[in-house]
Protein backbone atom coordinates (compact mmCIF):
# COMPACT_ATOMS: atom_id res chain seq x y z
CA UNK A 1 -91.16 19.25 -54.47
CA UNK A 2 -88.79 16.45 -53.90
CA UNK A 3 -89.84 13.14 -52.29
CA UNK A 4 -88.69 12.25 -49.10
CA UNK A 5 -85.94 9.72 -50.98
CA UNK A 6 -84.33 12.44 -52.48
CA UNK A 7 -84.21 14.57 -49.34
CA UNK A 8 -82.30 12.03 -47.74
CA UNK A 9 -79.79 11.42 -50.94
CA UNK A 10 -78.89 14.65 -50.39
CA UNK A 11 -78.51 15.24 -46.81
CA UNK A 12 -75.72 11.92 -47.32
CA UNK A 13 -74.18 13.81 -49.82
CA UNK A 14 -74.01 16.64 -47.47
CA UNK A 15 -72.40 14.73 -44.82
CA UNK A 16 -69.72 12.05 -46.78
CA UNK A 17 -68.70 16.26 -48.51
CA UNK A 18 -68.06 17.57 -45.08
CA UNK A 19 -66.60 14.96 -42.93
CA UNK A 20 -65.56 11.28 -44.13
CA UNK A 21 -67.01 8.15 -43.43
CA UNK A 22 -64.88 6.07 -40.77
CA UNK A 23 -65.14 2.99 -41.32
CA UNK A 24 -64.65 -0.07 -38.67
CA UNK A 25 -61.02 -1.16 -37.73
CA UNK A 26 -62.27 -4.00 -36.12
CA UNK A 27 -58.86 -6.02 -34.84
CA UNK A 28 -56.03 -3.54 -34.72
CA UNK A 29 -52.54 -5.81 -35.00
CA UNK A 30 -49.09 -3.66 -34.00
CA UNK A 31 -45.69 -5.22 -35.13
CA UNK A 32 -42.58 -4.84 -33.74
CA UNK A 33 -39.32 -5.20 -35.02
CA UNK A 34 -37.92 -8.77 -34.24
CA UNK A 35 -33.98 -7.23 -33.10
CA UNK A 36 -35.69 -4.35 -30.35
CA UNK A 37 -37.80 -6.85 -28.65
CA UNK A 38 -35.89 -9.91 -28.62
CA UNK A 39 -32.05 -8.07 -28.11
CA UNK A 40 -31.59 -5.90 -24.84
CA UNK A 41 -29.86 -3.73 -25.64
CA UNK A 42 -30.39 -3.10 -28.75
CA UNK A 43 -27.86 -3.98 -31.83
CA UNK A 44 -28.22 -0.64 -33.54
CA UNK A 45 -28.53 2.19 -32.00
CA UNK A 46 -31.15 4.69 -31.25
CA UNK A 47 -31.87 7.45 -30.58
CA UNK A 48 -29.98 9.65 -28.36
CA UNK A 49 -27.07 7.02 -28.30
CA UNK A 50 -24.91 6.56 -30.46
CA UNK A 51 -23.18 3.51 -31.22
CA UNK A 52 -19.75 5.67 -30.32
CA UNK A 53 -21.23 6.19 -26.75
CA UNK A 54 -20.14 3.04 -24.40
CA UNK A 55 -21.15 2.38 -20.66
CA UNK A 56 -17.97 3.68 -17.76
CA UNK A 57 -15.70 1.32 -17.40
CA UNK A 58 -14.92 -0.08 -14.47
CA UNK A 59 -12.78 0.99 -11.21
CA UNK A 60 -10.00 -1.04 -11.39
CA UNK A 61 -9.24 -0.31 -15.26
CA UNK A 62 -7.84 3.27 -13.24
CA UNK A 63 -4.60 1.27 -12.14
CA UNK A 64 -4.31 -0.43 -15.34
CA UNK A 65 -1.59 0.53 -18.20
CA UNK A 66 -2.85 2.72 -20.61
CA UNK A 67 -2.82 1.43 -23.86
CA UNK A 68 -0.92 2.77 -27.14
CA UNK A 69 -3.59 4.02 -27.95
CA UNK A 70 -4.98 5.48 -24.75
CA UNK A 71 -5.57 9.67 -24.99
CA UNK A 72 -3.99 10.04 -21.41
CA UNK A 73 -0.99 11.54 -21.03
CA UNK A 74 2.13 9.55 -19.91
CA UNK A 75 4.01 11.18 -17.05
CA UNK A 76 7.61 11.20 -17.41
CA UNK A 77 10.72 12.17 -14.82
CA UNK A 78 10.01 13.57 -11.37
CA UNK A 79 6.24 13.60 -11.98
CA UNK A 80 6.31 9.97 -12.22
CA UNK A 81 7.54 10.26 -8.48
CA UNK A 82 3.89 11.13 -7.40
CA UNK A 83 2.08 8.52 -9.07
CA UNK A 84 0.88 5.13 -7.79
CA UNK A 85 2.40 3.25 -10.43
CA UNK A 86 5.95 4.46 -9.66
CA UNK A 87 5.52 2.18 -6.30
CA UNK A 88 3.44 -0.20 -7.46
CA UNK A 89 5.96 -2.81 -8.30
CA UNK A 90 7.88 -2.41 -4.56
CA UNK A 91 4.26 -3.85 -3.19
CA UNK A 92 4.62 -6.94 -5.85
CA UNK A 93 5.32 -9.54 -3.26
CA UNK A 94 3.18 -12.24 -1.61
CA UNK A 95 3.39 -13.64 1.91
CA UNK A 96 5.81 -16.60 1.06
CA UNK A 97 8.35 -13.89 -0.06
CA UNK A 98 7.77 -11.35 2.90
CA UNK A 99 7.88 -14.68 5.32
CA UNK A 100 11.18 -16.09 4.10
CA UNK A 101 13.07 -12.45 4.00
CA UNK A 102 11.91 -12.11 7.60
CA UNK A 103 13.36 -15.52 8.04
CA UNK A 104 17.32 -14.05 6.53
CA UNK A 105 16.80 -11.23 8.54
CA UNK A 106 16.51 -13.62 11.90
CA UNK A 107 19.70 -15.55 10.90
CA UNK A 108 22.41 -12.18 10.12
CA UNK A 109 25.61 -14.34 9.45
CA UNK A 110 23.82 -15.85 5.90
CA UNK A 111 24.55 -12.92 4.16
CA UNK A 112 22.08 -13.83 1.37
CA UNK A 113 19.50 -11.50 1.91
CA UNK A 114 20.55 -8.65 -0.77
CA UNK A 115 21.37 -11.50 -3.58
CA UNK A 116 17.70 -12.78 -3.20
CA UNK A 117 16.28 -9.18 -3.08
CA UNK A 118 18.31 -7.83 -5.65
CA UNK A 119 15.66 -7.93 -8.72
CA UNK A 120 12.70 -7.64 -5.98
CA UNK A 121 13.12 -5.15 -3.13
CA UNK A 122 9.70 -4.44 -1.77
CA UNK A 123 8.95 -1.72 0.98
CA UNK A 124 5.70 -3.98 1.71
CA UNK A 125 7.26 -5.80 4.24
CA UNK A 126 9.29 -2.70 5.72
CA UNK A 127 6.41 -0.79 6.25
CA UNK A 128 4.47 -3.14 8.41
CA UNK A 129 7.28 -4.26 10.27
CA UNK A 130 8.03 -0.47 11.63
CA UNK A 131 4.20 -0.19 11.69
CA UNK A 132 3.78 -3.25 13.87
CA UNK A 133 7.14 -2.05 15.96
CA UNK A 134 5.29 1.05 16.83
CA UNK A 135 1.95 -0.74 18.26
CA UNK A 136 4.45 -3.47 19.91
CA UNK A 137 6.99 -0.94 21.67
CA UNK A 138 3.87 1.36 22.90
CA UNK A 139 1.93 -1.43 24.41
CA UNK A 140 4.82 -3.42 25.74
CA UNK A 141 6.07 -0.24 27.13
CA UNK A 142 2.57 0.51 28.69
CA UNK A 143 1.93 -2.76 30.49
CA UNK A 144 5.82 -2.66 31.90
CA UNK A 145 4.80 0.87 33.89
CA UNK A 146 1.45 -0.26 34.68
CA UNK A 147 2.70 -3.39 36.55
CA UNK A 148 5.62 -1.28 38.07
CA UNK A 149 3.34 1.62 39.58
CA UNK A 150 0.27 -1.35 40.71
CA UNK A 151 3.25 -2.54 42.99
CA UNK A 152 4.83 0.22 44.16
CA UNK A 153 1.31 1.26 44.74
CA UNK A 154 1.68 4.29 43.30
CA UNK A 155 -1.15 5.91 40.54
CA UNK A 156 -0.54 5.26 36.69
CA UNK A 157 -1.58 7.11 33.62
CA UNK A 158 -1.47 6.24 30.18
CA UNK A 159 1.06 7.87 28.26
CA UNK A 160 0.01 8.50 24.55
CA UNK A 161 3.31 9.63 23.56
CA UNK A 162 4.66 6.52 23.70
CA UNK A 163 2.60 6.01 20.64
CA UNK A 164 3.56 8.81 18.89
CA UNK A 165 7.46 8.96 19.91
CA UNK A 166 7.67 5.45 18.66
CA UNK A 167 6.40 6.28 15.30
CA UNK A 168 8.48 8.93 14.89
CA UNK A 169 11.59 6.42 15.90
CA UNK A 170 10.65 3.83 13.66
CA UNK A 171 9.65 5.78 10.66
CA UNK A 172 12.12 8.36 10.74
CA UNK A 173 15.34 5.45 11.57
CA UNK A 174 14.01 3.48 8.72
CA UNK A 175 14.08 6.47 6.26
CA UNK A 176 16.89 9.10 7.24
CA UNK A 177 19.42 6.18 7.66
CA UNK A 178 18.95 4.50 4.50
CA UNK A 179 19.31 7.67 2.97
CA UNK A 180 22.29 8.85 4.68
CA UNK A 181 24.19 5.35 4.07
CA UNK A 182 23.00 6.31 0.61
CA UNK A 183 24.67 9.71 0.14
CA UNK A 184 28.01 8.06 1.97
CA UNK A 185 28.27 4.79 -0.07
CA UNK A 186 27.73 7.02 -3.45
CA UNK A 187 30.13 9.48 -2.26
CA UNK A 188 32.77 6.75 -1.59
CA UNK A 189 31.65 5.56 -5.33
CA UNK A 190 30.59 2.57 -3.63
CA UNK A 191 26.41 3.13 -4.55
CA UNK A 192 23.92 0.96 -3.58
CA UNK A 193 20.24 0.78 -4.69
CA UNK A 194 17.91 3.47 -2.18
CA UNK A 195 15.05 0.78 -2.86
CA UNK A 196 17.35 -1.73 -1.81
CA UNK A 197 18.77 0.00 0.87
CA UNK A 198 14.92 0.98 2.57
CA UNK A 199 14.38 -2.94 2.19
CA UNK A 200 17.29 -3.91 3.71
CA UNK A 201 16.62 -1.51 6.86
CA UNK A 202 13.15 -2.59 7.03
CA UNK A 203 13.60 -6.00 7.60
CA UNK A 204 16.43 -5.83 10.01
CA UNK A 205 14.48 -3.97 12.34
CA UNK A 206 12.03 -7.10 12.69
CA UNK A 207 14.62 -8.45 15.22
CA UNK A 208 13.33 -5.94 17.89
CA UNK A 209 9.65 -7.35 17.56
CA UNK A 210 10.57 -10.77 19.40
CA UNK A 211 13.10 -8.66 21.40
CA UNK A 212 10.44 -6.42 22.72
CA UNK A 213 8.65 -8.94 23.68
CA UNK A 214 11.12 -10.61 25.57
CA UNK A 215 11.71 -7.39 27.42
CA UNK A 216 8.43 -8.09 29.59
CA UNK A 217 10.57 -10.21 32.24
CA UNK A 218 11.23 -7.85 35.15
CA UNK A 219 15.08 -8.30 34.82
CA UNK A 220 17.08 -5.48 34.49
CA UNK A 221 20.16 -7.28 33.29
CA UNK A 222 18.35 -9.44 31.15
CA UNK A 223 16.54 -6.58 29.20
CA UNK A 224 20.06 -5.02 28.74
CA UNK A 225 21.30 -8.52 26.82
CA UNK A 226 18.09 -8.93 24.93
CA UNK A 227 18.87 -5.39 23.69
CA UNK A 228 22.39 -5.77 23.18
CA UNK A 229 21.49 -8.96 21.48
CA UNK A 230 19.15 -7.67 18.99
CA UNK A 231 21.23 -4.92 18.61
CA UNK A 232 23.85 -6.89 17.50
CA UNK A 233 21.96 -8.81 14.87
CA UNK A 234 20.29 -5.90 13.27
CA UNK A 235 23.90 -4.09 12.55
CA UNK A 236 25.27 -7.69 11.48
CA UNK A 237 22.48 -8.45 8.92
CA UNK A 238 23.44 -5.02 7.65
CA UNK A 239 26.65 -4.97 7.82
CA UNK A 240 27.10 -8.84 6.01
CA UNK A 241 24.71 -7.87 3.05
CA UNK A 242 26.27 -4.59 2.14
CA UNK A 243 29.69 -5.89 2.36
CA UNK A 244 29.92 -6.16 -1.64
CA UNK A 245 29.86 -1.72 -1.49
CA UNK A 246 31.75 -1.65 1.75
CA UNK A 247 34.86 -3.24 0.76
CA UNK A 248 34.52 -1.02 -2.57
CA UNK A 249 34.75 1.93 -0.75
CA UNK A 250 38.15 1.63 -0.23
CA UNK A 251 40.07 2.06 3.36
CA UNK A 252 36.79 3.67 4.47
CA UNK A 253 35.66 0.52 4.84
CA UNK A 254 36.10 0.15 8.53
CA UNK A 255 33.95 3.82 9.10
CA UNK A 256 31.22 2.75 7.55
CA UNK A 257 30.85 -0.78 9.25
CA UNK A 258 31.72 0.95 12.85
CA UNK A 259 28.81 3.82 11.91
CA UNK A 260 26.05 0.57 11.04
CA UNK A 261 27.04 -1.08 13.98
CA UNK A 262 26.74 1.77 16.32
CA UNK A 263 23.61 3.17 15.36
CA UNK A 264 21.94 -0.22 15.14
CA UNK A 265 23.31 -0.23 19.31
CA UNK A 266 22.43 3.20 19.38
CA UNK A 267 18.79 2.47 18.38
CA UNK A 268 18.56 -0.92 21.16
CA UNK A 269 19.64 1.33 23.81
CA UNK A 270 17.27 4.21 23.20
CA UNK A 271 14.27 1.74 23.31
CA UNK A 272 15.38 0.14 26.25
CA UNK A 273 15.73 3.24 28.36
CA UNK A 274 12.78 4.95 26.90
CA UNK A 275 10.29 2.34 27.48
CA UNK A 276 11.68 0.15 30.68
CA UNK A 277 13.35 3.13 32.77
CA UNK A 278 10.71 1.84 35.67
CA UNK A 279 12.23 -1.40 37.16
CA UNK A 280 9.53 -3.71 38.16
């Protein structure tokens, strides 16, 4: 028989055999490394990114030039035509220069305005000009018929074309013209810049914005001098700053003066009939 000592020796040795003793952690410390806690984010990377992989960069690096470097492809000839950085430098103007070509275009017998816009057309200032034409000539037009049929008693109704037909003057003067004067002055190898040319047209059109507005009086004489006036200073701010080309094109000179002149008239004369036919 064994004494109850050496039962119990052996029932330990039983137990530390099968499973082991765990002994007492007491205070469990964790370290962490120094450059993950105290750097966000982290210098090195980890994990599932890399230290190629960088954050998207930001909106306006899409209208910035691509570097040497750069994977994306450079567009060359007419596919440069359809991309916003083939206009982008006809927009590079601030309100000083849109404010003083206005000015030349308000004082035609200068003749300055092309020598000044020569290394800078813009179409900035073209654009809102016909865009503010259109708003001016429809409302001006509106309140002129209004006032006519309130007196005459008669019912009014607000024409929306006027809207519409005057965008469709504005816009389509200030682009087929240029473009026509274009094709003629290069035929009579007298060429002129198109950019220059859609600037030029642009800002003599600003004349009719003050003219318009003088239109309001209910004078039917004086509407047809205010529109012979600005007439007449459109097709002479055109005529003085092209006159370099003109008198290179030879004897054809005198066409191509008497075609500026008349469709600048031309133009006066439809707006005045379109938009005061009602006398007040």
């Amino acid at each position: 028989m064994m004494s109850g000592g050496n039962y119990t020796s052996l029932d330990n040795q039983k137990v530390s055999g099968s499973v082991a003793a765990v002994p007492d952690p007491g205070h469990v410390s964790v370290k962490f490394s120094d450059s993950t806690l105290q750097t966000f984010p982290p210098s090195s990377a980890q994990g599932k990114i890399s230290g190629g992989s960088y954050p998207p960069r930001d909106a306006d690096d899409t209208f910035s030039k691509p570097s040497s470097g750069s994977d994306e492809p450079q567009q060359g000839g007419w596919f440069r035509t359809f991309t916003v950085a083939a206009y982008k430098p006809y927009f590079d103007v601030d309100t000083s220069d849109v404010i003083e070509r206005i000015k030349d275009s308000l004082f035609p017998f200068r003749g300055t305005f092309t020598e000044k816009t020569t290394a800078n057309p813009d179409l900035y200032g073209p654009f809102w000009i016909c865009t503010t034409l259109i708003f001016v000539a429809a409302a001006i037009g509106t309140f002129v018929t209004y006032i006519a049929h309130k007196l005459q008693h008669k019912k009014w109704e607000y024409d929306i074309n006027l809207v519409t037909w005057s965008a469709g003057v504005f816009y389509g003067y200030v682009t087929v013209i240029p473009l026509g004067l274009y094709v003629i002055l290069k035929y009579f190898s007298a060429p002129s810049g198109l950019a220059q040319l859609f600037c030029l047209y642009g800002y003599s059109l600003f004349v009719f914005i003050p003219a318009l507005c003088l239109s309001i009086v209910p004078l039917e004489i004086f509407r047809w001098v205010i529109a012979g006036v600005a007439g007449f200073m459109s097709a002479t701010f055109v005529a003085l700053n092209l006159r370099t080309h003109i008198k290179s094109a030879g004897e054809s000179w005198v066409l191509i003066v008497a075609g500026i002149f008349l469709l600048q008239l031309a133009l006066a004369v439809v707006l005045k009939l379109y938009l005061f036919t009602v006398t007040v």
